[in-house]
PDB file of N, CA and C in Angstrom:
ATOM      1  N   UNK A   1      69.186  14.164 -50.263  1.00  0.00           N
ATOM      2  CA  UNK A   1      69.705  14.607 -51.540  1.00  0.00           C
ATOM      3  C   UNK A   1      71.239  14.545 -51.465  1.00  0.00           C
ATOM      4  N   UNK A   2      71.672  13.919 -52.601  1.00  0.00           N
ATOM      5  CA  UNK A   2      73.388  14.181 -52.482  1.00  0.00           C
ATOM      6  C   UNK A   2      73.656  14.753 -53.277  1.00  0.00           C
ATOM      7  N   UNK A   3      74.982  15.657 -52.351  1.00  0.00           N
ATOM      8  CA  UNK A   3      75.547  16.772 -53.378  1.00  0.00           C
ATOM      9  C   UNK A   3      76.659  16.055 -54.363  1.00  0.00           C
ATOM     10  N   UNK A   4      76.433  16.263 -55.412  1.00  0.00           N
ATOM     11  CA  UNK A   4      77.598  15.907 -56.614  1.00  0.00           C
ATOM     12  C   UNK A   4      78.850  16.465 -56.638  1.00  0.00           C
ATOM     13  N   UNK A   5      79.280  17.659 -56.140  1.00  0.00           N
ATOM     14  CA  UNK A   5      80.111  18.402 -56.443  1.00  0.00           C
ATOM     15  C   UNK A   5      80.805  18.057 -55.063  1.00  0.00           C
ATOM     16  N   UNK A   6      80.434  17.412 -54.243  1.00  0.00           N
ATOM     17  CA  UNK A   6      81.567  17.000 -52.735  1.00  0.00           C
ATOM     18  C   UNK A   6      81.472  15.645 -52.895  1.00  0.00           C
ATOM     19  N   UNK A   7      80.888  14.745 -53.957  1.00  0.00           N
ATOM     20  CA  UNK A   7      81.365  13.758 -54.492  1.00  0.00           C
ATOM     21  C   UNK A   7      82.195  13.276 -54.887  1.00  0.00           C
ATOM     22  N   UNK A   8      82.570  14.092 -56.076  1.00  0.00           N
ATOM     23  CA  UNK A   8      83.809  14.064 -56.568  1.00  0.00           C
ATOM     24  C   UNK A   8      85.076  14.869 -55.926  1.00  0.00           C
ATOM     25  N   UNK A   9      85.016  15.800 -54.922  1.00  0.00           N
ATOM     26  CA  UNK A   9      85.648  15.836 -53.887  1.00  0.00           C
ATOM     27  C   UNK A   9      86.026  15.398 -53.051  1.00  0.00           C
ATOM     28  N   UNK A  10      85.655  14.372 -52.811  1.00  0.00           N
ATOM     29  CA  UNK A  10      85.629  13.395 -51.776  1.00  0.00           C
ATOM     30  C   UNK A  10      86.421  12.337 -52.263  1.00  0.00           C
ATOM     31  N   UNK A  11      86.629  12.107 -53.550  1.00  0.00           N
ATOM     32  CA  UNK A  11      87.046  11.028 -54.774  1.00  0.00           C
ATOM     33  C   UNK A  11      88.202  11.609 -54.753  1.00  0.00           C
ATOM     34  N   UNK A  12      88.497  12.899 -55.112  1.00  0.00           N
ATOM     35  CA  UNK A  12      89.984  13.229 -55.207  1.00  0.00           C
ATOM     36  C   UNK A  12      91.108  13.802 -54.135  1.00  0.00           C
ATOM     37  N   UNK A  13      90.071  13.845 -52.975  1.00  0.00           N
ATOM     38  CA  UNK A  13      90.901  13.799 -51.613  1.00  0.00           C
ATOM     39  C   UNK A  13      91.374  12.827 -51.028  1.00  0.00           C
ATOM     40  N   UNK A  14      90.925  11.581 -51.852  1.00  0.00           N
ATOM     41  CA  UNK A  14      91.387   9.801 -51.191  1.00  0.00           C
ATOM     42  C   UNK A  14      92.373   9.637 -52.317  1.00  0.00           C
ATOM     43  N   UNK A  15      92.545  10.507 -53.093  1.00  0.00           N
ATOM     44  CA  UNK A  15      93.421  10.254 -54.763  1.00  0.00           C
ATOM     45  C   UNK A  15      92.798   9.050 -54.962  1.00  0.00           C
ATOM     46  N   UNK A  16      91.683   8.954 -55.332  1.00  0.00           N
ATOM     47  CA  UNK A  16      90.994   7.538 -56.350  1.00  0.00           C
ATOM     48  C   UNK A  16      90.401   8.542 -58.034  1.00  0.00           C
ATOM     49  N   UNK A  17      90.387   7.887 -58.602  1.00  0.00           N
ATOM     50  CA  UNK A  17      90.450   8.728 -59.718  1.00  0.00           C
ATOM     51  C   UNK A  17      88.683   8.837 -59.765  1.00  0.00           C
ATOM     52  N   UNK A  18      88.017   9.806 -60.479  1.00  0.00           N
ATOM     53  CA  UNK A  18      86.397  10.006 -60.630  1.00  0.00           C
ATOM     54  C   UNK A  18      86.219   8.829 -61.597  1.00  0.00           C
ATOM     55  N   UNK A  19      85.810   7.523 -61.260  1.00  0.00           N
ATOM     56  CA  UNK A  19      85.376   6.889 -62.312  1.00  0.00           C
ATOM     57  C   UNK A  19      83.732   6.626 -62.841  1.00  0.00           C
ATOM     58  N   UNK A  20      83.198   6.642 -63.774  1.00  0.00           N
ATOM     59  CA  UNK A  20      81.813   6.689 -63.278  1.00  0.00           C
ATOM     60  C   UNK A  20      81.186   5.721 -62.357  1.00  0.00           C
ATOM     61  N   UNK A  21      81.843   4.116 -62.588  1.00  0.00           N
ATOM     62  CA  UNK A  21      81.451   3.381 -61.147  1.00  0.00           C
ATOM     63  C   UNK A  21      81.610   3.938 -60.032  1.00  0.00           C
ATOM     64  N   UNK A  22      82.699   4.367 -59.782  1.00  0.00           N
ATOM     65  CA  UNK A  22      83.034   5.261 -58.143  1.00  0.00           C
ATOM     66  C   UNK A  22      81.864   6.018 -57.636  1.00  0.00           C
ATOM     67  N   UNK A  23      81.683   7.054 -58.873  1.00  0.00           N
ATOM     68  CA  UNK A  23      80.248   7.731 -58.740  1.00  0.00           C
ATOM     69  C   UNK A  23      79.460   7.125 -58.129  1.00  0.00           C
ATOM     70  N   UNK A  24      78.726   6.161 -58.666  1.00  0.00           N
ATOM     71  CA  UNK A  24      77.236   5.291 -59.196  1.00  0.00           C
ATOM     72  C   UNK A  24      77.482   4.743 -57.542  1.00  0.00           C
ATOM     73  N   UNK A  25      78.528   4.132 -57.114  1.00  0.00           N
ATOM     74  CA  UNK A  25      78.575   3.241 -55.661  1.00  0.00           C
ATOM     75  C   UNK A  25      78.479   4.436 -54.924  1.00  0.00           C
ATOM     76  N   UNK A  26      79.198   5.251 -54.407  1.00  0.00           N
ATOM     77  CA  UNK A  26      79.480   6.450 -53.357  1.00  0.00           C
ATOM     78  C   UNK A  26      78.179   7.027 -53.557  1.00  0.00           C
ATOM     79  N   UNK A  27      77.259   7.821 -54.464  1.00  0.00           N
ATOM     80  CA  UNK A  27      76.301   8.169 -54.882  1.00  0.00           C
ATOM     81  C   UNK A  27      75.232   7.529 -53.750  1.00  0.00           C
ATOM     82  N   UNK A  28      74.844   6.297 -54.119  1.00  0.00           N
ATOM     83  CA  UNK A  28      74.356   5.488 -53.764  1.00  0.00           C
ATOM     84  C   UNK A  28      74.297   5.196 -52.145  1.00  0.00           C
ATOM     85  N   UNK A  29      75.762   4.812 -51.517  1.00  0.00           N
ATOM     86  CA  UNK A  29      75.904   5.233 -50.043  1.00  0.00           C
ATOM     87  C   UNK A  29      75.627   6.247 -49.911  1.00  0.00           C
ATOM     88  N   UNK A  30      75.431   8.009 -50.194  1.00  0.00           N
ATOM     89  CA  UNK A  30      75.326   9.205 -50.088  1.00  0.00           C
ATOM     90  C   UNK A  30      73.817   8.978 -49.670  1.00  0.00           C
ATOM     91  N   UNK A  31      73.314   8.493 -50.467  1.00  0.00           N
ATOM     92  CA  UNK A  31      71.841   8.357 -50.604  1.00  0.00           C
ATOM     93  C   UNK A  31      71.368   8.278 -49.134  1.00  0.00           C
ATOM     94  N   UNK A  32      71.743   6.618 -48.478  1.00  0.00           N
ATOM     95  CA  UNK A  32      71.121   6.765 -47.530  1.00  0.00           C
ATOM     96  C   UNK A  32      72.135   6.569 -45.980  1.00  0.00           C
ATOM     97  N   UNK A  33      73.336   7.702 -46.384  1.00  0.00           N
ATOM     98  CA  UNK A  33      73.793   8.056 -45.161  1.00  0.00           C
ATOM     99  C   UNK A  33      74.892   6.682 -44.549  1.00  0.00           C
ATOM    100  N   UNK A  34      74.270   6.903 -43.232  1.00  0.00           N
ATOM    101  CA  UNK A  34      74.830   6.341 -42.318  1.00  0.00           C
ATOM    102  C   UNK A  34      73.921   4.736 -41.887  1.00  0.00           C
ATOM    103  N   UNK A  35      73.318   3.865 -42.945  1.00  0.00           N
ATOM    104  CA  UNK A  35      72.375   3.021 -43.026  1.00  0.00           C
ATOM    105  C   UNK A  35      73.806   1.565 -43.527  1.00  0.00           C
ATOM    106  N   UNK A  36      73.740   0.957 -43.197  1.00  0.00           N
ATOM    107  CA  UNK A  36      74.672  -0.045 -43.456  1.00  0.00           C
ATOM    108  C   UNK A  36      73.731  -0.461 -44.620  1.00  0.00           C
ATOM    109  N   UNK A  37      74.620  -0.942 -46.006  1.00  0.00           N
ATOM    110  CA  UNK A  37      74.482  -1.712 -47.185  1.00  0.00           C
ATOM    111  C   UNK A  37      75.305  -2.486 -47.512  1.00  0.00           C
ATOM    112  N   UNK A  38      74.773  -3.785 -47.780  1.00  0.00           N
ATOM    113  CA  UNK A  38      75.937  -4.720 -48.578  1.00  0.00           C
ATOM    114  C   UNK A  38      75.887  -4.376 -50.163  1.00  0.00           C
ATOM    115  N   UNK A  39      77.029  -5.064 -50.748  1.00  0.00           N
ATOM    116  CA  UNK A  39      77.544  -5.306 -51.845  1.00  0.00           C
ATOM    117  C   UNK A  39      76.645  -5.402 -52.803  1.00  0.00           C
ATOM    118  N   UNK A  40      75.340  -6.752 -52.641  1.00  0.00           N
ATOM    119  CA  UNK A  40      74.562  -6.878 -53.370  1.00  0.00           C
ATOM    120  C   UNK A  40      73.149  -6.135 -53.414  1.00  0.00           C
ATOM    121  N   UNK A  41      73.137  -5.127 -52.204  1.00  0.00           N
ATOM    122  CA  UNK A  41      72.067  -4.608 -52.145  1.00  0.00           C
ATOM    123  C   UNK A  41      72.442  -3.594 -53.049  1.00  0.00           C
ATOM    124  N   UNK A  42      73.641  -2.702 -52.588  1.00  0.00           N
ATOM    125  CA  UNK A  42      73.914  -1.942 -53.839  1.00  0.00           C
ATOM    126  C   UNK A  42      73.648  -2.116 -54.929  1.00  0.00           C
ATOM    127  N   UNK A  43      74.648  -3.206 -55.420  1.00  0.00           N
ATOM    128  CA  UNK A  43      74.737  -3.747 -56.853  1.00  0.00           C
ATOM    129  C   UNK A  43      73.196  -3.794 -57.754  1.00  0.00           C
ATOM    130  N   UNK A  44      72.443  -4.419 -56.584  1.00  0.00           N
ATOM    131  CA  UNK A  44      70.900  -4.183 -56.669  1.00  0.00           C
ATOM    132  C   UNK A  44      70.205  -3.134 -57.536  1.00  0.00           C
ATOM    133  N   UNK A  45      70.829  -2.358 -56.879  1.00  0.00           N
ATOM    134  CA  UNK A  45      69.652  -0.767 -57.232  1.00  0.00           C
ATOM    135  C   UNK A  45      70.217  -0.177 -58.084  1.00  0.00           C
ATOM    136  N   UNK A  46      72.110  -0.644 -58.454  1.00  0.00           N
ATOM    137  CA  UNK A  46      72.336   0.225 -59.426  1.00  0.00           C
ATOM    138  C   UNK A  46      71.800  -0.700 -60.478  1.00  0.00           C
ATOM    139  N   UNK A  47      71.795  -1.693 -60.577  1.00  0.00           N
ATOM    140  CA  UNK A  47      71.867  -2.669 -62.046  1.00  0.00           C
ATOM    141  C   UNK A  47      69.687  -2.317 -62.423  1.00  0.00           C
ATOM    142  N   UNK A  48      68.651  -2.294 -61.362  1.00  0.00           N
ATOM    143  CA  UNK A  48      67.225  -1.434 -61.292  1.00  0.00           C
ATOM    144  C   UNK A  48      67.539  -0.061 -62.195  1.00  0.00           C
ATOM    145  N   UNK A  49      68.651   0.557 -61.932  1.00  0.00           N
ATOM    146  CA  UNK A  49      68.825   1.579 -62.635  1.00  0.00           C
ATOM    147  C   UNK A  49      69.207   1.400 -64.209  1.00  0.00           C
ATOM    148  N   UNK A  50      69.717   0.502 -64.385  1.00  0.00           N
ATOM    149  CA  UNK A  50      70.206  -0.056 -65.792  1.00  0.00           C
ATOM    150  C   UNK A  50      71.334  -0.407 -65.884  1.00  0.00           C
ATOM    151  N   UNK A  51      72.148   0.377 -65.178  1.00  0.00           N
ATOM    152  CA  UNK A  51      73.544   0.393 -65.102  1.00  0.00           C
ATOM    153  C   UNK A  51      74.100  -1.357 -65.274  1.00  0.00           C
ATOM    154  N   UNK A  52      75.057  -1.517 -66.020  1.00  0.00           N
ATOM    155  CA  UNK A  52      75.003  -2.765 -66.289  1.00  0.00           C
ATOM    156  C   UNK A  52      76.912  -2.750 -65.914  1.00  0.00           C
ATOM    157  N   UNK A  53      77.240  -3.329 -65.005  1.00  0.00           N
ATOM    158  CA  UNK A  53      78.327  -3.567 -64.254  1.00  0.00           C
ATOM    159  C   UNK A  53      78.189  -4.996 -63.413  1.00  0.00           C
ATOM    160  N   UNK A  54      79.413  -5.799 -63.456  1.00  0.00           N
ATOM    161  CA  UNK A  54      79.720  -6.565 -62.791  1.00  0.00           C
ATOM    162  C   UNK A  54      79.459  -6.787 -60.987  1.00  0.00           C
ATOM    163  N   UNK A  55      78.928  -7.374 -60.258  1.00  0.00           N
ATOM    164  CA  UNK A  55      78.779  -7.653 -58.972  1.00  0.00           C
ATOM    165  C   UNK A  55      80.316  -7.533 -58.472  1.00  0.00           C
ATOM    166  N   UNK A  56      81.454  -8.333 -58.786  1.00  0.00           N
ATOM    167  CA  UNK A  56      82.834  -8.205 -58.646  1.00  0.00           C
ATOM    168  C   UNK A  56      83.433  -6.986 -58.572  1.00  0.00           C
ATOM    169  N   UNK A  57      82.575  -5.604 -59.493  1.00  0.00           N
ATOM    170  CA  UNK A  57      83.191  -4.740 -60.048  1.00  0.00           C
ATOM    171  C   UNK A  57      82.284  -3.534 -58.368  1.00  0.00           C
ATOM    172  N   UNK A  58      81.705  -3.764 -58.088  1.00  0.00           N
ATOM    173  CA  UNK A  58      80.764  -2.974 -56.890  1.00  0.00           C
ATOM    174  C   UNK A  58      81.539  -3.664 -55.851  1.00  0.00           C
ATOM    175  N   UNK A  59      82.135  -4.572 -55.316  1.00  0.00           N
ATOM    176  CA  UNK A  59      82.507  -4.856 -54.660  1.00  0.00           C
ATOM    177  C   UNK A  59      84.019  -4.717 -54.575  1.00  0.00           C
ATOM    178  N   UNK A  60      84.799  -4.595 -55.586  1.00  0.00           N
ATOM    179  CA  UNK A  60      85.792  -4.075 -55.397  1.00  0.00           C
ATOM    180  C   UNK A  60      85.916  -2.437 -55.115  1.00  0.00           C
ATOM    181  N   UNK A  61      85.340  -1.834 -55.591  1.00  0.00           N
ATOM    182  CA  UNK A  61      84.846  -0.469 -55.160  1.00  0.00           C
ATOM    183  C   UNK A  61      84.267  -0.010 -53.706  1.00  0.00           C
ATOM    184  N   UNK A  62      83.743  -1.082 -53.347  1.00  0.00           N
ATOM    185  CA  UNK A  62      83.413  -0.806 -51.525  1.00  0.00           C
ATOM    186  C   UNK A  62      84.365  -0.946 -51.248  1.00  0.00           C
ATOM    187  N   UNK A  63      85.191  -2.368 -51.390  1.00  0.00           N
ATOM    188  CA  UNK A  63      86.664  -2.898 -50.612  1.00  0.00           C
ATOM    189  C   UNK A  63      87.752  -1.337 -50.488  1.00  0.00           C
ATOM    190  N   UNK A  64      87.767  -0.752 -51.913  1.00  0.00           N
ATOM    191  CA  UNK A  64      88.836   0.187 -51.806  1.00  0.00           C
ATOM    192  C   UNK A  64      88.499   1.371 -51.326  1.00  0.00           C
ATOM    193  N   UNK A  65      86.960   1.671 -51.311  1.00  0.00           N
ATOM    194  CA  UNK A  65      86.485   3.243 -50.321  1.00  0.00           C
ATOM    195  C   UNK A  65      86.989   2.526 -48.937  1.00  0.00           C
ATOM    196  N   UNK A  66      86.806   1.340 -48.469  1.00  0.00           N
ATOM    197  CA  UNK A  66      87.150   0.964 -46.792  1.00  0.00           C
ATOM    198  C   UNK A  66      88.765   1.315 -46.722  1.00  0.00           C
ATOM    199  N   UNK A  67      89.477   1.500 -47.881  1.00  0.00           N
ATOM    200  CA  UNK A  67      90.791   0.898 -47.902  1.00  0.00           C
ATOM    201  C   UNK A  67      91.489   2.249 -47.620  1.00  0.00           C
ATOM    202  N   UNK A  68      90.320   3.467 -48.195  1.00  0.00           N
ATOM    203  CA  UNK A  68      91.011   4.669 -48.427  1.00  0.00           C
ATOM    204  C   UNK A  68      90.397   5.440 -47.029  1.00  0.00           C
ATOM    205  N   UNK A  69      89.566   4.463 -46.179  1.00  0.00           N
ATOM    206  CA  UNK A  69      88.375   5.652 -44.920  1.00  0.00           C
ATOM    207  C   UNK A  69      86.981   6.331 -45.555  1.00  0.00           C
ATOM    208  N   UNK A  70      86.634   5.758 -46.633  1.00  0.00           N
ATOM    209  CA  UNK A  70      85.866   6.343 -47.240  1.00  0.00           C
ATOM    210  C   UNK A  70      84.094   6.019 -46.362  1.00  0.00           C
ATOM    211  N   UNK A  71      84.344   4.627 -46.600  1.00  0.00           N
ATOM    212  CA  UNK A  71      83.442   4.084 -45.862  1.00  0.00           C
ATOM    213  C   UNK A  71      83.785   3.073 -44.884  1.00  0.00           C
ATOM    214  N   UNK A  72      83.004   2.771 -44.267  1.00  0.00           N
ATOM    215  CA  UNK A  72      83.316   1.527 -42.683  1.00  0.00           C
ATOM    216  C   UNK A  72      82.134  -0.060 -43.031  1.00  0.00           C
ATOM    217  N   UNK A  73      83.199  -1.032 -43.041  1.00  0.00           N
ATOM    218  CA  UNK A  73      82.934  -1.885 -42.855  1.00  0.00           C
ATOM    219  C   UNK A  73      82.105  -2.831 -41.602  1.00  0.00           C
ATOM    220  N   UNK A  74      81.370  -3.156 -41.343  1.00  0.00           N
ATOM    221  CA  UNK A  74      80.959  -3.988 -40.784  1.00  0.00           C
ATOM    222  C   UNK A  74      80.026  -5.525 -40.637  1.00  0.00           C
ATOM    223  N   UNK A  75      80.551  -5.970 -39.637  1.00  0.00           N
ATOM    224  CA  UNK A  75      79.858  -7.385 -40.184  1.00  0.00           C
ATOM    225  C   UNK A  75      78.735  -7.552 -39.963  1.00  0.00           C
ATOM    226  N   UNK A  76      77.520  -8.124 -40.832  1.00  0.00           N
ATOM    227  CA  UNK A  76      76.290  -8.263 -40.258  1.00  0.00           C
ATOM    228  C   UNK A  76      75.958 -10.015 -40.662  1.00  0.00           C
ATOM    229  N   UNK A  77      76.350 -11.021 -41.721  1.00  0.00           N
ATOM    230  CA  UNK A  77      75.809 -11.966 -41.870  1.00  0.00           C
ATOM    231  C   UNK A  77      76.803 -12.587 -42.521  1.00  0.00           C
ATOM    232  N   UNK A  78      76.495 -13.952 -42.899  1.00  0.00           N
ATOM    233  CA  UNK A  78      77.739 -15.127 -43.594  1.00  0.00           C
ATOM    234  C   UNK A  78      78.032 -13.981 -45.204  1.00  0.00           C
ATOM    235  N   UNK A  79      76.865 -13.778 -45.414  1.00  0.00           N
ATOM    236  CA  UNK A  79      77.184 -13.178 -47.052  1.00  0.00           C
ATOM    237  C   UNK A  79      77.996 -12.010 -47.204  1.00  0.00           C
ATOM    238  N   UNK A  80      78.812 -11.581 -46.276  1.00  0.00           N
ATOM    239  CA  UNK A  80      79.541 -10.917 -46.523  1.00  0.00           C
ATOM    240  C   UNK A  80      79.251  -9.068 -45.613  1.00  0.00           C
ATOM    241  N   UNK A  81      80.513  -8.353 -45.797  1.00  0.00           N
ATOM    242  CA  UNK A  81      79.894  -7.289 -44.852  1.00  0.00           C
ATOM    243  C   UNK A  81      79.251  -6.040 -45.052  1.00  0.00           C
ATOM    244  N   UNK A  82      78.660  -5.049 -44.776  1.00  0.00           N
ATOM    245  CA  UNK A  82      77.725  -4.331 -45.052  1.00  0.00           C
ATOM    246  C   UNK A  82      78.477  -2.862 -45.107  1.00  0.00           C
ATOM    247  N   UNK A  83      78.033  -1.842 -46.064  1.00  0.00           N
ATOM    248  CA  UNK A  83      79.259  -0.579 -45.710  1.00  0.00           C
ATOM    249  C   UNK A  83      78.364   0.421 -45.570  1.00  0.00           C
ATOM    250  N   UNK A  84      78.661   1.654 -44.795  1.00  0.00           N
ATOM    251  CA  UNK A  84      78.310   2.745 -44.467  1.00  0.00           C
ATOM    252  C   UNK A  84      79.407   4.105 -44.562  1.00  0.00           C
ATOM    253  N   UNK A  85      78.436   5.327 -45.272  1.00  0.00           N
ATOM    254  CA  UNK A  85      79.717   6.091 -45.244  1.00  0.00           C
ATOM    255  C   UNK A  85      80.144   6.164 -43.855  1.00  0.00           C
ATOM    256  N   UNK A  86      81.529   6.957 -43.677  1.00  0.00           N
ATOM    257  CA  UNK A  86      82.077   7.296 -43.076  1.00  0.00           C
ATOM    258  C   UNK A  86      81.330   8.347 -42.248  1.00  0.00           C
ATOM    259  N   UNK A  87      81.674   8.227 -40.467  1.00  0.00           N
ATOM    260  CA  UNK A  87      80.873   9.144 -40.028  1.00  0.00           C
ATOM    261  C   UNK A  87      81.126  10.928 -40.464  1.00  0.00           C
ATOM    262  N   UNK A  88      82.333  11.650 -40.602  1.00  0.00           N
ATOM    263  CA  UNK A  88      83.115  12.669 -41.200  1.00  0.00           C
ATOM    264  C   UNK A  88      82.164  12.998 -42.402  1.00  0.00           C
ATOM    265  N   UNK A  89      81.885  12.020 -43.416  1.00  0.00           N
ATOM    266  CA  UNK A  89      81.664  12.180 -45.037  1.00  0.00           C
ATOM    267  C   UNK A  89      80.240  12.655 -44.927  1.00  0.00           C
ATOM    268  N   UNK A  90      79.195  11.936 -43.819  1.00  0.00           N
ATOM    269  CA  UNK A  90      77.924  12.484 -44.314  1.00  0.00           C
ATOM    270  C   UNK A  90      77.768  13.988 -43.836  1.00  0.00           C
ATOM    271  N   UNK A  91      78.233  14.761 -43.477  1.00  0.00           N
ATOM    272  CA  UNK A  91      77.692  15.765 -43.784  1.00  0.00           C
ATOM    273  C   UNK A  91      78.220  16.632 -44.684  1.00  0.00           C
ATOM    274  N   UNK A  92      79.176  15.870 -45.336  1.00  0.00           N
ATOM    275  CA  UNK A  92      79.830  16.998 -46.577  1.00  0.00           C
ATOM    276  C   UNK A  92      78.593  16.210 -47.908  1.00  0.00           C
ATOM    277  N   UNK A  93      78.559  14.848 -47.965  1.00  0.00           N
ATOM    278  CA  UNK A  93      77.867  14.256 -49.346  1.00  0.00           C
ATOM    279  C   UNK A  93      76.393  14.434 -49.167  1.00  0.00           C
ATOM    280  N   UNK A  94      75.506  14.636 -48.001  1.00  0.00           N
ATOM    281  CA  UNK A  94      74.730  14.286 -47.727  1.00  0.00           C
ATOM    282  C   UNK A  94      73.525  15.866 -47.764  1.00  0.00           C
ATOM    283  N   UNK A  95      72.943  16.360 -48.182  1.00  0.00           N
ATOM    284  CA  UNK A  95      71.879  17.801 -47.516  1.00  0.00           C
ATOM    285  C   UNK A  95      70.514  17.223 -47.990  1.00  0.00           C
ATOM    286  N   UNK A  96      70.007  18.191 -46.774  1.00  0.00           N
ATOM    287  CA  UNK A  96      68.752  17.712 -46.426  1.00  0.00           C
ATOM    288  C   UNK A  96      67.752  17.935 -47.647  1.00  0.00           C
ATOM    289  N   UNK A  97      66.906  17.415 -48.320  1.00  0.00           N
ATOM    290  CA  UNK A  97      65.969  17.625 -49.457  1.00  0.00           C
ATOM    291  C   UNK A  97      65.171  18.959 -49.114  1.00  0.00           C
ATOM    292  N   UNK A  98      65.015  19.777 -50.201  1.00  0.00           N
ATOM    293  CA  UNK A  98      64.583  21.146 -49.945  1.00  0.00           C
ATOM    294  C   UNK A  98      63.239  21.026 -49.835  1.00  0.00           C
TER     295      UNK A  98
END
């Protein structure tokens, strides 16, 4: 379960402004932790959700959580690299389902 309210805490301790994309991506990493995701897997599940945003626009949003420590980059394949929160972040975004 992710907490919302250290979401957007988390958003304004990197000074990135709460945008609802910011949400929808970070949200999303919150979800499943410390699990590496690419760009398009994200982009994936939010656009399943309806959410109708640009692939360009999720990916600039990973680029700048890496930019701020938000999340960690790493490489896994030609298509590009995979992000995970930050080890620090999951236990502030992250509690266990009741």
């Amino acid at each position: 379960m992710v907490n919302p309210l250290a979401l957007a805490a988390t958003l304004q301790a990197a000074r990135l402004s709460r945008t609802q994309t910011r949400m929808l991506v970070l949200t999303e990493l919150a979800r499943t932790g410390p699990v590496p995701r690419t760009a398009r897997d994200i982009h994936a599940v939010l656009r399943q959700g309806r959410v109708s945003l640009p692939f360009s626009t999720t990916h600039r949003v990973l680029q700048r959580f890496a930019d701020q420590g938000l999340v960690v980059a790493v490489a896994t394949d030609p298509g590009g690299p995979a992000y995970h929160l930050s080890a620090d972040l999951i236990p502030h975004l992250c509690r266990p389902d009741p």
